[in-house]
C-alpha atoms as a PDB file:
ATOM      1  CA  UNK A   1      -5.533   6.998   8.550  1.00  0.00           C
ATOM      2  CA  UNK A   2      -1.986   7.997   8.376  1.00  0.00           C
ATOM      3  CA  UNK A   3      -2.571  12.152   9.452  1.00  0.00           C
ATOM      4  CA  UNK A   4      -4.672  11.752  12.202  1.00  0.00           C
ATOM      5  CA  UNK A   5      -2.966   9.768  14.864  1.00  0.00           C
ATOM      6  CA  UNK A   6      -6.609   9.244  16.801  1.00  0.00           C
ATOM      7  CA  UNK A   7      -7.245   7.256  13.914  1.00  0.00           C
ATOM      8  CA  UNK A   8      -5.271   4.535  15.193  1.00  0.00           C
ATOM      9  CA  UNK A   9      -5.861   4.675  18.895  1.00  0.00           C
ATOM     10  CA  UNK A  10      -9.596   4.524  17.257  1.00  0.00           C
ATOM     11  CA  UNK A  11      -9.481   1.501  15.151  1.00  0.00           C
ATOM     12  CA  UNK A  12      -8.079  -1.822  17.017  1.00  0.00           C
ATOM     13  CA  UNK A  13      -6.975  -3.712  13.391  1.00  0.00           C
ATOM     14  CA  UNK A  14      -5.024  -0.683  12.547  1.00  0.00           C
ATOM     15  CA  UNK A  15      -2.068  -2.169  11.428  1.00  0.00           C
ATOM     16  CA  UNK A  16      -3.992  -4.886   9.307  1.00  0.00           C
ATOM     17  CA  UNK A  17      -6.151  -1.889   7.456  1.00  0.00           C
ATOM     18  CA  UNK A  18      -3.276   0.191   7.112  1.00  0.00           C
ATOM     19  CA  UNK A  19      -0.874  -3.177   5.075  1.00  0.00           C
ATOM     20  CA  UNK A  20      -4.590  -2.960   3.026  1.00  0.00           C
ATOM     21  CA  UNK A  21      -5.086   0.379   2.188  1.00  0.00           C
ATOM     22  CA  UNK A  22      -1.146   1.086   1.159  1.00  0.00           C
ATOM     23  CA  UNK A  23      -1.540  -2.506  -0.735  1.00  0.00           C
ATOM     24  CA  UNK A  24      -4.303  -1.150  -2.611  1.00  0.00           C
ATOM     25  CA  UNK A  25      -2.653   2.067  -3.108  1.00  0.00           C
ATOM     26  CA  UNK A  26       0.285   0.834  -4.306  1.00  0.00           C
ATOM     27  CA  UNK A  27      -1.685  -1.661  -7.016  1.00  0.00           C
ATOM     28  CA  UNK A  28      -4.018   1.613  -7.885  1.00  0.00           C
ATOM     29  CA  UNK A  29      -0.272   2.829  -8.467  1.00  0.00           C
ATOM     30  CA  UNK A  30       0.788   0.046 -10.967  1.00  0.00           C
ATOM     31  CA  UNK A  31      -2.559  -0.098 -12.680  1.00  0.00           C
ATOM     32  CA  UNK A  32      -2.790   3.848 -13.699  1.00  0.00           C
ATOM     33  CA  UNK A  33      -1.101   5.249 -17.099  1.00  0.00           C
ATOM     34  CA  UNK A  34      -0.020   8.354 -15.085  1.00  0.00           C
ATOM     35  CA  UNK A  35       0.712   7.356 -12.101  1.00  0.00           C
ATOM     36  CA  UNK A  36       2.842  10.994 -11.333  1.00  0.00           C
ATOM     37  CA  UNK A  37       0.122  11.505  -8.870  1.00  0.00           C
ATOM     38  CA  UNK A  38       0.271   8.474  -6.825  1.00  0.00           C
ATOM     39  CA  UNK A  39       3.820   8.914  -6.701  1.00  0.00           C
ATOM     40  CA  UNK A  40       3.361  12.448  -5.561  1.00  0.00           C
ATOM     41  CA  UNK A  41       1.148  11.647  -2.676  1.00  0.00           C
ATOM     42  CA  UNK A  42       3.024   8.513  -1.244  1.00  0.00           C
ATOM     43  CA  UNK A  43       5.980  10.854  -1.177  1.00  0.00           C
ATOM     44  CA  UNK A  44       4.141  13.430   0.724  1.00  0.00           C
ATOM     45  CA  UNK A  45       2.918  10.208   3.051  1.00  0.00           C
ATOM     46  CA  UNK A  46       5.777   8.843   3.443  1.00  0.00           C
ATOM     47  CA  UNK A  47       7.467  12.503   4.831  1.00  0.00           C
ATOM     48  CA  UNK A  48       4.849  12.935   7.818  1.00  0.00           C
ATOM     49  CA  UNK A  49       3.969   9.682   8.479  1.00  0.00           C
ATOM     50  CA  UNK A  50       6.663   6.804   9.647  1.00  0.00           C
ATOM     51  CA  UNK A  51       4.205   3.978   9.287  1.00  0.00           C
ATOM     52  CA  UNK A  52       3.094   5.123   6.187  1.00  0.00           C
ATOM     53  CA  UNK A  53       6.774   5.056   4.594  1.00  0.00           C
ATOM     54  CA  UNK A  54       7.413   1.852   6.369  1.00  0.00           C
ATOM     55  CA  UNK A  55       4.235   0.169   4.923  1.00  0.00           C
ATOM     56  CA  UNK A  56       4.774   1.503   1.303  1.00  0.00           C
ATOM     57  CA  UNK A  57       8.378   0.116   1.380  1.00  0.00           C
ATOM     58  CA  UNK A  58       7.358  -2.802   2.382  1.00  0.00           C
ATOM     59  CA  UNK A  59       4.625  -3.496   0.229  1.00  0.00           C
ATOM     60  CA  UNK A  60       7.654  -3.112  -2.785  1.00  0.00           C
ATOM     61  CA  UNK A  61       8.922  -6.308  -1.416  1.00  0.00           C
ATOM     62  CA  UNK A  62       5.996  -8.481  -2.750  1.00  0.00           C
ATOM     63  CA  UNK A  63       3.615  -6.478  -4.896  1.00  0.00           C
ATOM     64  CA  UNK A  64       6.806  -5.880  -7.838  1.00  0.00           C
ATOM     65  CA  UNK A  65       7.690  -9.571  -7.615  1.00  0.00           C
ATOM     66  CA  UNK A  66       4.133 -10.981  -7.904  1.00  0.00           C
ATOM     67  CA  UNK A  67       3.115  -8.664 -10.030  1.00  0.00           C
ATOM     68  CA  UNK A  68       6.427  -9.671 -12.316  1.00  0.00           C
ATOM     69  CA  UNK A  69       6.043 -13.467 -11.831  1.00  0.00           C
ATOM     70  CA  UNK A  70       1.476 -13.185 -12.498  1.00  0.00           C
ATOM     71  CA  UNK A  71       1.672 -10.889 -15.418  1.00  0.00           C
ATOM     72  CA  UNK A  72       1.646  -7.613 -14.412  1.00  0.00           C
ATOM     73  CA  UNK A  73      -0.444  -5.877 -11.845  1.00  0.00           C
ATOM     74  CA  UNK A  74      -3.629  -6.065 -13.257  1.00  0.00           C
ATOM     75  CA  UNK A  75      -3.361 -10.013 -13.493  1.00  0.00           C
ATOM     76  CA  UNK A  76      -3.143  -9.436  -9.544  1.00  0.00           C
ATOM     77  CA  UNK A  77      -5.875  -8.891  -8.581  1.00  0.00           C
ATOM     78  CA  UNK A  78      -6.588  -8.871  -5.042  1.00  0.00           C
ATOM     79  CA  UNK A  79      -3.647 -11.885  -4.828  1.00  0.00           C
ATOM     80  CA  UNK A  80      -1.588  -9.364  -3.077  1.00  0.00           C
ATOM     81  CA  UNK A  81      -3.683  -8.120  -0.308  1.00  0.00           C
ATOM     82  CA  UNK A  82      -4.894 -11.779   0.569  1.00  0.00           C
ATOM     83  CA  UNK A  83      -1.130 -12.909   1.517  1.00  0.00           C
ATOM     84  CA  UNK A  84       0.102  -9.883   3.064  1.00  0.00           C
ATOM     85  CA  UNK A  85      -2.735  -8.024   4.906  1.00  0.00           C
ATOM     86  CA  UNK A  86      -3.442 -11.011   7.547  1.00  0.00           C
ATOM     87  CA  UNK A  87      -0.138 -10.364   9.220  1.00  0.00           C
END
């Protein structure tokens, strides 16, 4: 999604999958007890791709808070993706 630049001339809701998938990412993130990997990748990510580093520094912005003010990130849920991936 983020590698292959055909990927986005190929899918018309790019932008809308893309919010999703880094929202997910980033709550996969929260929810492991290592998460040295995650943080590994979305480092890697973030170097090549611009929308990538854009979208995962965005995604700080409201999945920290939420997940401060619901209980953590695995009281989230899917709460996160629902508000910010319609945009």
């Amino acid at each position: 999604m983020f590698m292959d630049p055909d990927k986005r001339t190929q899918m018309p809701a790019w932008e809308r999958a893309a919010r999703v998938a880094v929202a997910r990412f980033r709550l996969d993130a929260a929810r492991a007890a290592d998460r040295s990997e995650f943080d590994t990748l979305a480092a890697q990510l973030a170097r090549v791709s611009p929308e990538f580093a854009r979208l995962w520094s965005e995604t700080a912005e409201f999945v920290a808070p939420l997940a401060k003010c619901l209980g953590g990130a695995e009281a989230m849920g899917r709460a996160a993706l629902v508000g910010r991936s319609a945009t």
